[in-house]
N, C-alpha and C. Protein backbone atom coordinates (compact mmCIF):
# COMPACT_ATOMS: atom_id res chain seq x y z
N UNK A 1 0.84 -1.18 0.00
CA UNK A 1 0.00 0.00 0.00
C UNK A 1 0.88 1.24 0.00
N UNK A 2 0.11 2.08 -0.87
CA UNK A 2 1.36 3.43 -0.30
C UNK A 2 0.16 4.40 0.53
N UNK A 3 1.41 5.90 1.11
CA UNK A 3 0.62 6.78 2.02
C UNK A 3 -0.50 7.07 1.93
N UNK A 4 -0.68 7.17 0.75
CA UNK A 4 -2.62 7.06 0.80
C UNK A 4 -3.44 6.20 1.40
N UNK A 5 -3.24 4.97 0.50
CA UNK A 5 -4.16 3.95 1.06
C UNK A 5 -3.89 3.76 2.50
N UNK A 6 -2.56 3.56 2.87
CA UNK A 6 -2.20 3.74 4.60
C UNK A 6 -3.07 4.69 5.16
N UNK A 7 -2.86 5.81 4.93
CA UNK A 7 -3.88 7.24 5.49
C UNK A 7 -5.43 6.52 5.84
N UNK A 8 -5.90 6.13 4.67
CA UNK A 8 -7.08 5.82 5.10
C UNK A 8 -7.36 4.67 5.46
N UNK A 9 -6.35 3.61 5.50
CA UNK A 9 -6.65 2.71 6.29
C UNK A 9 -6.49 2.82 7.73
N UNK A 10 -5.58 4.14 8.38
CA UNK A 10 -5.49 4.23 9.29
C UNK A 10 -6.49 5.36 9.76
N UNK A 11 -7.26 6.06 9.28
CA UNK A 11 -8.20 7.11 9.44
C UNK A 11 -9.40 5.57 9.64
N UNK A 12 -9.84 4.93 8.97
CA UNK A 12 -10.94 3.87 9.52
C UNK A 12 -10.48 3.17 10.75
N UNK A 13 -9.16 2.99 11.54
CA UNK A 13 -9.25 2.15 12.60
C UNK A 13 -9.17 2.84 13.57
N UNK A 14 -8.79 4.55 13.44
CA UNK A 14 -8.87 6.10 14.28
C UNK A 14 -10.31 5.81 15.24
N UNK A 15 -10.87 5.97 13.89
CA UNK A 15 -12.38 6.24 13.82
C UNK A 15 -13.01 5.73 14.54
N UNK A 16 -13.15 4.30 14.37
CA UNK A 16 -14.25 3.47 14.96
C UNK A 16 -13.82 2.94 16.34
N UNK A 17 -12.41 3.15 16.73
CA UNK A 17 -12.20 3.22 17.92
C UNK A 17 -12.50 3.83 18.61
N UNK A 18 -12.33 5.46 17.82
CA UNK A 18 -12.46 6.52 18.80
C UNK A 18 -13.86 7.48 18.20
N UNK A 19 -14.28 7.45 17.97
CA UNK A 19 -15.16 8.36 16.65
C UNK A 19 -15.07 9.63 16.27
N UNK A 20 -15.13 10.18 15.39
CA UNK A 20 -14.99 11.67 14.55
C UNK A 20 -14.28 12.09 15.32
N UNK A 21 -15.03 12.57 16.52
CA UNK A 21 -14.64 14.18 17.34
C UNK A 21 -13.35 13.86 17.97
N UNK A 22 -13.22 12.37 18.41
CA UNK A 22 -12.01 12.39 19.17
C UNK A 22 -10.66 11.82 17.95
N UNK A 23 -11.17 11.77 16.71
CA UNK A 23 -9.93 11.16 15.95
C UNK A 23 -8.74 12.12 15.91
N UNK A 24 -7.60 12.59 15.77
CA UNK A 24 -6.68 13.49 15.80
C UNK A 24 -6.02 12.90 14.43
N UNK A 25 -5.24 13.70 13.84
CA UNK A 25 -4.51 14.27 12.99
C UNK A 25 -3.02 13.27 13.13
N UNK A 26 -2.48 13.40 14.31
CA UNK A 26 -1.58 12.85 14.43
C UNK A 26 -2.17 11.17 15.13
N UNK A 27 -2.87 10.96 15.89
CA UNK A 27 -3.56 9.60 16.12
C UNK A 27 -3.68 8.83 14.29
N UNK A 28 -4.03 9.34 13.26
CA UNK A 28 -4.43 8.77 12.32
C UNK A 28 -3.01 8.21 11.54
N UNK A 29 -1.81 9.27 11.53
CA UNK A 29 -0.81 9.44 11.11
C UNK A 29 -0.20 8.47 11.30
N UNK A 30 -0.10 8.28 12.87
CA UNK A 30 0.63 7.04 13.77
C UNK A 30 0.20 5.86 13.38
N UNK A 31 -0.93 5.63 13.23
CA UNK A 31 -2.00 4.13 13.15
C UNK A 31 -1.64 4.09 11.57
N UNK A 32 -1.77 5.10 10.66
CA UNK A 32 -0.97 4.50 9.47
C UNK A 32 0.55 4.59 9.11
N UNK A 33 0.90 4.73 10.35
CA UNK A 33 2.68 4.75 9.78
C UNK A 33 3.53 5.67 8.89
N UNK A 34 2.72 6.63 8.91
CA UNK A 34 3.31 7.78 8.12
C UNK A 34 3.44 9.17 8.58
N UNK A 35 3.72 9.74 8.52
CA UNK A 35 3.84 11.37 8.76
C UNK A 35 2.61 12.29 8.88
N UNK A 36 2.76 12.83 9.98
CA UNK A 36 1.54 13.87 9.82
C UNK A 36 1.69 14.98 8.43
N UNK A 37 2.66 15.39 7.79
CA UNK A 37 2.39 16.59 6.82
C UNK A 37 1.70 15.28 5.64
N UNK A 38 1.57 14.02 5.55
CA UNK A 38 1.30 12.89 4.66
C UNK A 38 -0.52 13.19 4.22
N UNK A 39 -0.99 13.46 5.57
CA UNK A 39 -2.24 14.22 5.52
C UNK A 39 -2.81 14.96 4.85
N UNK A 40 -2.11 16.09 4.52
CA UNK A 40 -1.69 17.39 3.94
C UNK A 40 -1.85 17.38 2.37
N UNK A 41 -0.76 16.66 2.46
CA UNK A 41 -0.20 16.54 0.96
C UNK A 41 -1.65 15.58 0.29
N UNK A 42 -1.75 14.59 0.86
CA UNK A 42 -2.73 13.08 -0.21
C UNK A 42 -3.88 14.08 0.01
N UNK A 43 -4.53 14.62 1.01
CA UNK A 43 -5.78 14.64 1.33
C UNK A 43 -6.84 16.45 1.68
N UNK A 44 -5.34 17.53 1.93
CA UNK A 44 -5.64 18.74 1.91
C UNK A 44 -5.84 19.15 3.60
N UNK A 45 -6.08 18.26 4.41
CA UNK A 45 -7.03 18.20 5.77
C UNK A 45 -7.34 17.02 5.91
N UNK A 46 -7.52 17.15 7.63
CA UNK A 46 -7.78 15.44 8.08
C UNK A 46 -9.09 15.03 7.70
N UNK A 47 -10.20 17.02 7.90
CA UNK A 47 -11.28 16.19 7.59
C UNK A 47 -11.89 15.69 6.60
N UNK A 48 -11.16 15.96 5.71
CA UNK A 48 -10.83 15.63 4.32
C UNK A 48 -10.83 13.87 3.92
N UNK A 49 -9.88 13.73 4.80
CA UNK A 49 -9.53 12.34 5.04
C UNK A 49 -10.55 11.33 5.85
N UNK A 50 -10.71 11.97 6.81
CA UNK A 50 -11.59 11.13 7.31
C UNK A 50 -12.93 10.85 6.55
N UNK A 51 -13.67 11.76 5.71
CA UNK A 51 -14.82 11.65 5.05
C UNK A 51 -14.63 10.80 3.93
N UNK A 52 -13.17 11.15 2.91
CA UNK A 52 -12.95 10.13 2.41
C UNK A 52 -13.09 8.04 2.92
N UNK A 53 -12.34 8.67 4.20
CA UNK A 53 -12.38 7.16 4.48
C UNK A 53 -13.88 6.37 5.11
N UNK A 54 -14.95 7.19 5.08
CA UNK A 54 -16.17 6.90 5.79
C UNK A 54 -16.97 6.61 4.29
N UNK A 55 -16.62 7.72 3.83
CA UNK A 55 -17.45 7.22 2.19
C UNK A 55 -17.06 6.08 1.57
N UNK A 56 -15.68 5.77 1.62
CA UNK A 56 -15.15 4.25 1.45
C UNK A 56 -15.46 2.95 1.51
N UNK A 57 -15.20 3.49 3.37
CA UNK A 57 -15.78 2.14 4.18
C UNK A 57 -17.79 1.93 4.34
N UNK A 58 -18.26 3.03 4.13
CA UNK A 58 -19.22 3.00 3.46
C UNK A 58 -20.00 2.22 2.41
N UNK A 59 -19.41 2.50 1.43
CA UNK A 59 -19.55 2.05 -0.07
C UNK A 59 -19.34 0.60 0.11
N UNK A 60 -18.24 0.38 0.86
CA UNK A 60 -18.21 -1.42 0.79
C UNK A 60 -18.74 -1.74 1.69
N UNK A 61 -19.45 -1.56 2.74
CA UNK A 61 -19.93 -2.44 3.87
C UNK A 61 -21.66 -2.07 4.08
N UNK A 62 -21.80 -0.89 3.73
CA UNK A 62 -23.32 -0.83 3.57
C UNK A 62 -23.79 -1.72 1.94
N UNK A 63 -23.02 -0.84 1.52
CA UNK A 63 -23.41 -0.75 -0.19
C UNK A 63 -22.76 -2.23 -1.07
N UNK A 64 -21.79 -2.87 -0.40
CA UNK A 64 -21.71 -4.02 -0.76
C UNK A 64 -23.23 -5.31 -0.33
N UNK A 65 -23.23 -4.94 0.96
CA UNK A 65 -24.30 -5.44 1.71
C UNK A 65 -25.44 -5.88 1.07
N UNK A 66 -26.00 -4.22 0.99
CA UNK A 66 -27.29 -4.02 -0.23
C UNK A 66 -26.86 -4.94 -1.59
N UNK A 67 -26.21 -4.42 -2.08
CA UNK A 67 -25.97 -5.14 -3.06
C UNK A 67 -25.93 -6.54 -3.20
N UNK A 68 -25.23 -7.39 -2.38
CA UNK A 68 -25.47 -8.70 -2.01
C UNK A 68 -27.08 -9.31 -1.64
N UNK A 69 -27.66 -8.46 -0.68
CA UNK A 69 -28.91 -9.01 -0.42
C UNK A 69 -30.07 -8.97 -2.12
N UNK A 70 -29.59 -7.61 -2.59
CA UNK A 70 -30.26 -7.31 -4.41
C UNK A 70 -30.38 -8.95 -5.05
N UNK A 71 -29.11 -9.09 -5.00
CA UNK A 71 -28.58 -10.18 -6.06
C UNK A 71 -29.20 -11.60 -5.68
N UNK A 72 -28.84 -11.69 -4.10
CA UNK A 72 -29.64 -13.24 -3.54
C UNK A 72 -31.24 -12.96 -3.85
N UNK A 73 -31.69 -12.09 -4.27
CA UNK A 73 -33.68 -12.05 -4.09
C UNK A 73 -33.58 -12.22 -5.93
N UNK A 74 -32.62 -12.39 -6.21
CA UNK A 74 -33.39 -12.06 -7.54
C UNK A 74 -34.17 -12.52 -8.53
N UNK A 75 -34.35 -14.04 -8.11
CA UNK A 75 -35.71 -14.82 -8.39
C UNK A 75 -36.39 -14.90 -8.29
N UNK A 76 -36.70 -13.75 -7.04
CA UNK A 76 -37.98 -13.71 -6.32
C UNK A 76 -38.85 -12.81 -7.33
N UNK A 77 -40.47 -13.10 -7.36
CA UNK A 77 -41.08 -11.63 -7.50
C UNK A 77 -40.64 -10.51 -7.02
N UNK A 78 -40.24 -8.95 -7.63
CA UNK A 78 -39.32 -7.90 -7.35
C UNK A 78 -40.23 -7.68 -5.76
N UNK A 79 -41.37 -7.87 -5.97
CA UNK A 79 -42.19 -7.06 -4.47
C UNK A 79 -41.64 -8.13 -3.60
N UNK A 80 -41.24 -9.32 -3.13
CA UNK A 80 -41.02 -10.35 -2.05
C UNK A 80 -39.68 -9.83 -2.46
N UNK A 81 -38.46 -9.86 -3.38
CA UNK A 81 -37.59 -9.50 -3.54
C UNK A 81 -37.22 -8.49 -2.74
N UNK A 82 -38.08 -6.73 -2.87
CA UNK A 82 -37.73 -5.45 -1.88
C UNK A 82 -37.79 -5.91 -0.59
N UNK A 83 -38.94 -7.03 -0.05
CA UNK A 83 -39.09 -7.14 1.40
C UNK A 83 -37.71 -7.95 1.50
N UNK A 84 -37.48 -8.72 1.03
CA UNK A 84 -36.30 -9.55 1.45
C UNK A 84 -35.00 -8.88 1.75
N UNK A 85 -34.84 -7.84 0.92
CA UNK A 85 -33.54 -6.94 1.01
C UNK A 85 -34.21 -5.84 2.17
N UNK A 86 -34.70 -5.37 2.82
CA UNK A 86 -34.88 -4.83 3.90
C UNK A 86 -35.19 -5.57 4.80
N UNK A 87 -35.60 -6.79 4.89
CA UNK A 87 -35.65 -7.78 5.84
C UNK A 87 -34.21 -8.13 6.13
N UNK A 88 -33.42 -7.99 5.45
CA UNK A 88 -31.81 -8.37 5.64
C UNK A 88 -30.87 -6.99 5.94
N UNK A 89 -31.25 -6.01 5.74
CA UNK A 89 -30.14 -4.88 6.24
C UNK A 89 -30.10 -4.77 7.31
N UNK A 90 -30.71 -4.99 8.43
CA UNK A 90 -30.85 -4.39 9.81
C UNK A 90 -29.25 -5.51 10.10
N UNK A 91 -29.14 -6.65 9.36
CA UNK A 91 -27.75 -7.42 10.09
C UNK A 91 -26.39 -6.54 9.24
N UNK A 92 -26.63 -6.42 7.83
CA UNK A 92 -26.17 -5.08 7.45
C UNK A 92 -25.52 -4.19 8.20
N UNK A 93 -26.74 -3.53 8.88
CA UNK A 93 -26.60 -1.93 9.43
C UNK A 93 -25.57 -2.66 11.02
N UNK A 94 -25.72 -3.62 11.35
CA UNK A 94 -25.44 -4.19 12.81
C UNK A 94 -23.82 -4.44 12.18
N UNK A 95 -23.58 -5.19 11.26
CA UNK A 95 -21.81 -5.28 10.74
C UNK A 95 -21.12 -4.25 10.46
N UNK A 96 -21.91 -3.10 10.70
CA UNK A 96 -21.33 -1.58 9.89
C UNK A 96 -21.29 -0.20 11.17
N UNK A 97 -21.98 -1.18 12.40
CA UNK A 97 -22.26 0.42 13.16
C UNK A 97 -21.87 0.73 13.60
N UNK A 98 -20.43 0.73 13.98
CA UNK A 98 -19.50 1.72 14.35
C UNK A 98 -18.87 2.68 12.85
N UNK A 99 -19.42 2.11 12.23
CA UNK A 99 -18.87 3.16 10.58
C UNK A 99 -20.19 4.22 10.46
N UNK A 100 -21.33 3.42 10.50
CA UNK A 100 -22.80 4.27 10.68
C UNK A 100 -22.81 5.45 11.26
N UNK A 101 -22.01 5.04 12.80
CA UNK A 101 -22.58 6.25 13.57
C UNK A 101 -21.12 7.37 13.73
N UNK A 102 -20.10 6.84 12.71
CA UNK A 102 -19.34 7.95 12.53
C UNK A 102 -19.50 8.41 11.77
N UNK A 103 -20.29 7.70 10.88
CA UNK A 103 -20.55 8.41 9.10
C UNK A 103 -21.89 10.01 9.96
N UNK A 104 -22.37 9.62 10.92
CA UNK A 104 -23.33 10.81 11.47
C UNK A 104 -23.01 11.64 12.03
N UNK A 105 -21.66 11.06 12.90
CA UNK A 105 -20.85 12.35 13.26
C UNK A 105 -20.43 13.08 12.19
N UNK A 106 -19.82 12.92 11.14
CA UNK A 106 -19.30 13.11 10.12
C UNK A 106 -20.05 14.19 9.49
N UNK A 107 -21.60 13.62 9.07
CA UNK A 107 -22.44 14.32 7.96
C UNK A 107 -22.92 15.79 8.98
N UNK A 108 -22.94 15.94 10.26
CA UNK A 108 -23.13 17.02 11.20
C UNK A 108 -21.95 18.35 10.34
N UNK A 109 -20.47 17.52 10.89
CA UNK A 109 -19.65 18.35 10.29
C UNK A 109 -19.93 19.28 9.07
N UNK A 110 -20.21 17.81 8.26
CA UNK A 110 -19.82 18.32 6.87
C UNK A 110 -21.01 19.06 6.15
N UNK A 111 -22.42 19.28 6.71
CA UNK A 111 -23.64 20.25 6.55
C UNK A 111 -22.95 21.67 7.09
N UNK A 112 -22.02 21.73 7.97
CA UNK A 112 -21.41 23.27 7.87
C UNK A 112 -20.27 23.54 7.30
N UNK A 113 -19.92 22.56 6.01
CA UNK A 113 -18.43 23.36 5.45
C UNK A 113 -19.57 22.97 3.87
N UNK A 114 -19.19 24.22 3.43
CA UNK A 114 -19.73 24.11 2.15
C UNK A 114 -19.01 23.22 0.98
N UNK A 115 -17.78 23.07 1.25
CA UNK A 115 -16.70 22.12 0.20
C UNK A 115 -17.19 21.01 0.78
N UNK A 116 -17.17 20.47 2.01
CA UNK A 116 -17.76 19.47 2.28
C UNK A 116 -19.14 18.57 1.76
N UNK A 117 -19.86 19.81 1.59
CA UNK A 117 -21.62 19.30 1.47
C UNK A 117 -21.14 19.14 -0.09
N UNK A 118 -20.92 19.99 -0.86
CA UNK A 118 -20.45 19.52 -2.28
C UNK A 118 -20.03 18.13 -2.27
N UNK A 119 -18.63 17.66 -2.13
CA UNK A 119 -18.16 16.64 -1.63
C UNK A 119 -19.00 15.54 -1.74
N UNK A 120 -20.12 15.83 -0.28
CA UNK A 120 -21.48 14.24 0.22
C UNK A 120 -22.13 14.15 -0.69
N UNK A 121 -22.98 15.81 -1.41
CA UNK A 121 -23.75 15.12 -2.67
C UNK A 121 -23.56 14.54 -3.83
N UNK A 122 -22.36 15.00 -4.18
CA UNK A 122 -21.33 14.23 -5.00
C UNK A 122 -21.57 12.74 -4.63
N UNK A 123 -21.23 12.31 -3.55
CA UNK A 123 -21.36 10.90 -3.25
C UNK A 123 -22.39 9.97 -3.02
N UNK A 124 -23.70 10.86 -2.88
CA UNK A 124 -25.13 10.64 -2.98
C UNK A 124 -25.16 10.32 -4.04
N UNK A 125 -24.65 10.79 -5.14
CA UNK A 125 -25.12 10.49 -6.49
C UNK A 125 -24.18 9.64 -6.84
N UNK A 126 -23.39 9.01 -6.51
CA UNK A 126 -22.36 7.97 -6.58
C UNK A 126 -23.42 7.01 -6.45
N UNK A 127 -23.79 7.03 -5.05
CA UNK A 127 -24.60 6.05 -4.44
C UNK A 127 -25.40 5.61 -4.94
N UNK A 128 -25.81 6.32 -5.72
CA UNK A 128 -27.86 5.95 -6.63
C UNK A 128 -26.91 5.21 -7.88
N UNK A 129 -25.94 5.93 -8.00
CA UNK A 129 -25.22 5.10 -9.48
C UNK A 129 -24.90 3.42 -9.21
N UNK A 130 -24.60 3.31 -7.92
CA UNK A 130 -23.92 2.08 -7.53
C UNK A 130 -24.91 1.23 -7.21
N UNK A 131 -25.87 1.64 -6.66
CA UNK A 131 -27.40 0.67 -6.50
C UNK A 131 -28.03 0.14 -7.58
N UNK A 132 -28.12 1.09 -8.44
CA UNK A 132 -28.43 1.43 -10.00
C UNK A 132 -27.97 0.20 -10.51
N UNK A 133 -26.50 0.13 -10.20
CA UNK A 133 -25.91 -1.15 -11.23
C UNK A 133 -26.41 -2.60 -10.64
N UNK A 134 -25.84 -2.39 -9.07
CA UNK A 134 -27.23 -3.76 -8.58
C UNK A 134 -27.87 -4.31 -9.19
N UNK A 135 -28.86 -2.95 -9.21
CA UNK A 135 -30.18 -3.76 -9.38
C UNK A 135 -30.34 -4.01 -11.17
N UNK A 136 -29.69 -3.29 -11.87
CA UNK A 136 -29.59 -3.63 -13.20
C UNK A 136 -28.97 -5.21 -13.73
N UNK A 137 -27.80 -5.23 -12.30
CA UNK A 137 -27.03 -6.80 -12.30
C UNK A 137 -28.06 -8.04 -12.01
N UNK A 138 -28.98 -7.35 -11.28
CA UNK A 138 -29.82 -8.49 -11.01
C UNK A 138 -31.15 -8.27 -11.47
N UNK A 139 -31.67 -7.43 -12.31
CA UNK A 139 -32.87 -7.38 -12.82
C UNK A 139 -32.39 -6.76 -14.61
N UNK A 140 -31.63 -7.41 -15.43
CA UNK A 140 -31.57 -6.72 -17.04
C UNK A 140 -32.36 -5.37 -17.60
N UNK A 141 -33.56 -6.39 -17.40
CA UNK A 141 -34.70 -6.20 -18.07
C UNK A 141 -34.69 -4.24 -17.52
N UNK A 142 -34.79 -4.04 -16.51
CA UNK A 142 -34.97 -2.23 -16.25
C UNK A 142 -34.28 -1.43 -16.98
N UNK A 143 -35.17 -0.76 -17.64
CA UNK A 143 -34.84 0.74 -17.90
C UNK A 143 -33.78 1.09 -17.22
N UNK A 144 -32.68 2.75 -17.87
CA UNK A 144 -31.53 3.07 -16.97
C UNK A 144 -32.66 3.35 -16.14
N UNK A 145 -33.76 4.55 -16.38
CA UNK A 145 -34.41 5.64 -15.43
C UNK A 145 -35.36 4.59 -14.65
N UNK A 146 -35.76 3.44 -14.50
CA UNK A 146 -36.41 2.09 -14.07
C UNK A 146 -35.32 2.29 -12.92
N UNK A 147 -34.22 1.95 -13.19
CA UNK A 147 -32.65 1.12 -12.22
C UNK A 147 -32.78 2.63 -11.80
N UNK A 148 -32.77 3.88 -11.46
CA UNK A 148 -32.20 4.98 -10.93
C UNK A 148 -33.82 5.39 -9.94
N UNK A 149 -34.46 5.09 -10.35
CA UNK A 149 -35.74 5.47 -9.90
C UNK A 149 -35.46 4.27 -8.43
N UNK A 150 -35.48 3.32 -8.30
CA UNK A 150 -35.73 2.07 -7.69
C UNK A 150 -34.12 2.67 -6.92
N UNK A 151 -33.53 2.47 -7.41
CA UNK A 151 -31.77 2.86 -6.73
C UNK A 151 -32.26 4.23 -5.76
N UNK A 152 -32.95 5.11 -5.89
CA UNK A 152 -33.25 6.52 -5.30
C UNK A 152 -33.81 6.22 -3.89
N UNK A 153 -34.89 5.10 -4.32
CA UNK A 153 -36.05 4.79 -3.73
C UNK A 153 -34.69 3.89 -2.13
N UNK A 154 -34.09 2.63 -2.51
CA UNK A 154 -33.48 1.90 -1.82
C UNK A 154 -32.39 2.96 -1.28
N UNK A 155 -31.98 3.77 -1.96
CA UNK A 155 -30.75 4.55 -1.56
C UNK A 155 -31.04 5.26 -0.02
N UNK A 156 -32.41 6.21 -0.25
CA UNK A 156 -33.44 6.37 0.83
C UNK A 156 -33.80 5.72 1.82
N UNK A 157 -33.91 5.06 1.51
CA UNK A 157 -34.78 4.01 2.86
C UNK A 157 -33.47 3.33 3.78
N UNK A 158 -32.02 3.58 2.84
CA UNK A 158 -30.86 2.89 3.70
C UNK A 158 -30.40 3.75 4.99
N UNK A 159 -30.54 5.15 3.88
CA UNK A 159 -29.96 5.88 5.11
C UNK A 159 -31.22 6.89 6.24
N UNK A 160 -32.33 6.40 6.11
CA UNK A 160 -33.56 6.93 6.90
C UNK A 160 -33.47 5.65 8.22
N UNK A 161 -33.50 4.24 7.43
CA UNK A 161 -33.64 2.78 8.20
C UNK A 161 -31.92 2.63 9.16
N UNK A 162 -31.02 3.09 8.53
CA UNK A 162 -29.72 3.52 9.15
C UNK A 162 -29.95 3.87 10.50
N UNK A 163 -29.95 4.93 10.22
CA UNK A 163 -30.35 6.24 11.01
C UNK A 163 -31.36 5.54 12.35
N UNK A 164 -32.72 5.15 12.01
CA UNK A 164 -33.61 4.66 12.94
C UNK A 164 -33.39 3.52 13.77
N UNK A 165 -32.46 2.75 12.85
CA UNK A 165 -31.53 1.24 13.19
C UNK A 165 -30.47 1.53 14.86
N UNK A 166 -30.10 2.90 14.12
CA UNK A 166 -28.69 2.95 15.10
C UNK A 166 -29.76 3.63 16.45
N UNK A 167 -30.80 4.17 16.02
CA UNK A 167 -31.34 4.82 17.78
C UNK A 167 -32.04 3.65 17.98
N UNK A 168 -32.49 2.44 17.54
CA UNK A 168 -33.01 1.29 18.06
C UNK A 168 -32.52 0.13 17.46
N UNK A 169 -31.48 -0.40 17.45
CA UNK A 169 -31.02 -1.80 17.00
C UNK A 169 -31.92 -2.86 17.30
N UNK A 170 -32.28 -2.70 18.44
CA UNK A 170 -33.49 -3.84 19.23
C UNK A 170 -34.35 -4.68 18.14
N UNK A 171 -34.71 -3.85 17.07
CA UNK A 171 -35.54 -4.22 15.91
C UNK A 171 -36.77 -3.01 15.90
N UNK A 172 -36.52 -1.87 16.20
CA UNK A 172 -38.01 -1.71 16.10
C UNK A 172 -38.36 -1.14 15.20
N UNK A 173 -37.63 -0.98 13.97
CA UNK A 173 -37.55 -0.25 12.83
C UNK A 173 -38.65 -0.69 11.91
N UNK A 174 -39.39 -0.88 10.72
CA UNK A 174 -40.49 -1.11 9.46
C UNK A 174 -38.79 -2.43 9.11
N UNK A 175 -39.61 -3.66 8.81
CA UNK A 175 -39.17 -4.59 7.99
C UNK A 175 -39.46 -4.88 6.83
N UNK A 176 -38.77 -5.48 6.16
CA UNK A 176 -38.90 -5.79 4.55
C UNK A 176 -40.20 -6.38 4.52
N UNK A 177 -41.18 -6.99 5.35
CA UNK A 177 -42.23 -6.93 4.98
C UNK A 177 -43.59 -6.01 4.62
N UNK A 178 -43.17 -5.27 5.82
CA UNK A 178 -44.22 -4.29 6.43
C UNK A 178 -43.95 -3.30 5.57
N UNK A 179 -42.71 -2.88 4.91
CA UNK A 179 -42.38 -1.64 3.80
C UNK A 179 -43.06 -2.70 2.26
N UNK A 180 -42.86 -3.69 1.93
CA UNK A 180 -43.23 -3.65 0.54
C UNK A 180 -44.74 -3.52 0.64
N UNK A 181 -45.52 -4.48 1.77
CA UNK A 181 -46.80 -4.21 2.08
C UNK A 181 -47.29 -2.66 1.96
N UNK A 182 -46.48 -1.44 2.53
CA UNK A 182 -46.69 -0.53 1.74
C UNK A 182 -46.54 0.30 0.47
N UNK A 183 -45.57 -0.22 0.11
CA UNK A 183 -45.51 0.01 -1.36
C UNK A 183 -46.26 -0.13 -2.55
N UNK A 184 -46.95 -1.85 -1.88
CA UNK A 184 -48.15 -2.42 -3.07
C UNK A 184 -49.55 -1.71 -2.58
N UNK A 185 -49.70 -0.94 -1.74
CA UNK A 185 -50.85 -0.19 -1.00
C UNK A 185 -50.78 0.96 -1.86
N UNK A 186 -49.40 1.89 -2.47
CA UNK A 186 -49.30 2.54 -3.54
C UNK A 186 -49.53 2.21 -4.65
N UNK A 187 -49.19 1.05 -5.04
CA UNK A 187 -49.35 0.18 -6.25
C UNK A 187 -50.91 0.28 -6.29
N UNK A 188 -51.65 -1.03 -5.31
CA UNK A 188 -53.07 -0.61 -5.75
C UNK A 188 -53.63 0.25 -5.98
N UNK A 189 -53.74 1.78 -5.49
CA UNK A 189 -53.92 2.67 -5.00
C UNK A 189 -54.18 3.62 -7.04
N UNK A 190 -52.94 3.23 -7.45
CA UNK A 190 -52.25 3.94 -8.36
C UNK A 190 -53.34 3.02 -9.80
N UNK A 191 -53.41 1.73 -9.71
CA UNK A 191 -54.13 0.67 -10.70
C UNK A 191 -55.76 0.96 -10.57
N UNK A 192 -56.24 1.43 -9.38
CA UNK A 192 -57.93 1.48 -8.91
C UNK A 192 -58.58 2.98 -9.23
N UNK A 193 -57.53 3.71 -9.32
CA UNK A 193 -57.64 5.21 -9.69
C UNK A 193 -57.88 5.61 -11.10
């Protein structure tokens, strides 16, 4: 690996040890074996770095996740299919939540630096792209605007069900059943009209 990838491999083990507020500059430096000006140079700022490394570890551990649960339903009818993939994130959100609830420390920050918020939506729209391909991997047949519509929809519900997951792990969140059950309540709704 070189100082980069070090940087942020050592900015993810900062982190989830310690979270956001307490990660330091030089704590991250040390844990990757490199120099504090190393920071600087790859990344501009730590917090720079650290968001990098949350959007990262992100992308593969939520968004691999999702993606995995996409691919196992995909024989299913798509409606037993959506329940199945939200019936399965909450173990998801449970392998990821010390990344979760720094990714929240994180998004606090980064709603008051304007380079920052650029930055997240930037990566929002990463996100819908990367679901997008999912569900295109496991359903052909969709439209791009089909796969981006449905990617918007799941992209949503990850980080709302996230979010509700981490203030109640217990379970008390809407399950992949109880959400497609509402969805086809839109569906009928939309066919009877």
């Amino acid at each position: 690996m070189g100082n980069r990838e070090d940087l942020l491999a050592g900015a993810r083990r900062v982190i989830v040890e310690r979270g956001v507020a307490n990660a330091t500059a030089r704590d991250i430096a040390q844990a990757a074996g490199v120099s504090l000006a190393a920071i600087g140079y790859h990344f501009g700022s730590k917090d720079q770095l650290v968001t990098e490394a949350l959007l990262d570890t992100l992308g593969t551990g939520i968004g691999d996740g999702m993606e995995a649960a996409i691919l196992e339903a995909k024989d299913l009818p798509r409606l037993e299919a959506f329940a199945a993939l939200w019936n399965r994130m909450p173990d998801v959100f449970a392998a990821n939540r010390e990344t979760l609830l720094a990714s929240m420390e994180n998004a606090v920050r980064m709603m008051r630096d304007p380079a920052a918020l650029t930055r997240m939506q930037a990566a929002v729209e990463e996100g819908y792209r990367g679901v997008a391909e999912g569900l295109v991997a496991a359903y052909p047949d969709l439209s791009p605007e089909q796969a981006l519509a449905l990617a918007q929809l799941e992209f949503v519900l990850s980080q709302g069900l996230g979010i509700l997951w981490l203030l109640s792990p217990e379970g008390r969140i809407p399950d992949g059943d109880t959400l497609a059950s509402a969805v086809a309540l839109l569906q009928d709704e939309a066919h009877s009209g």
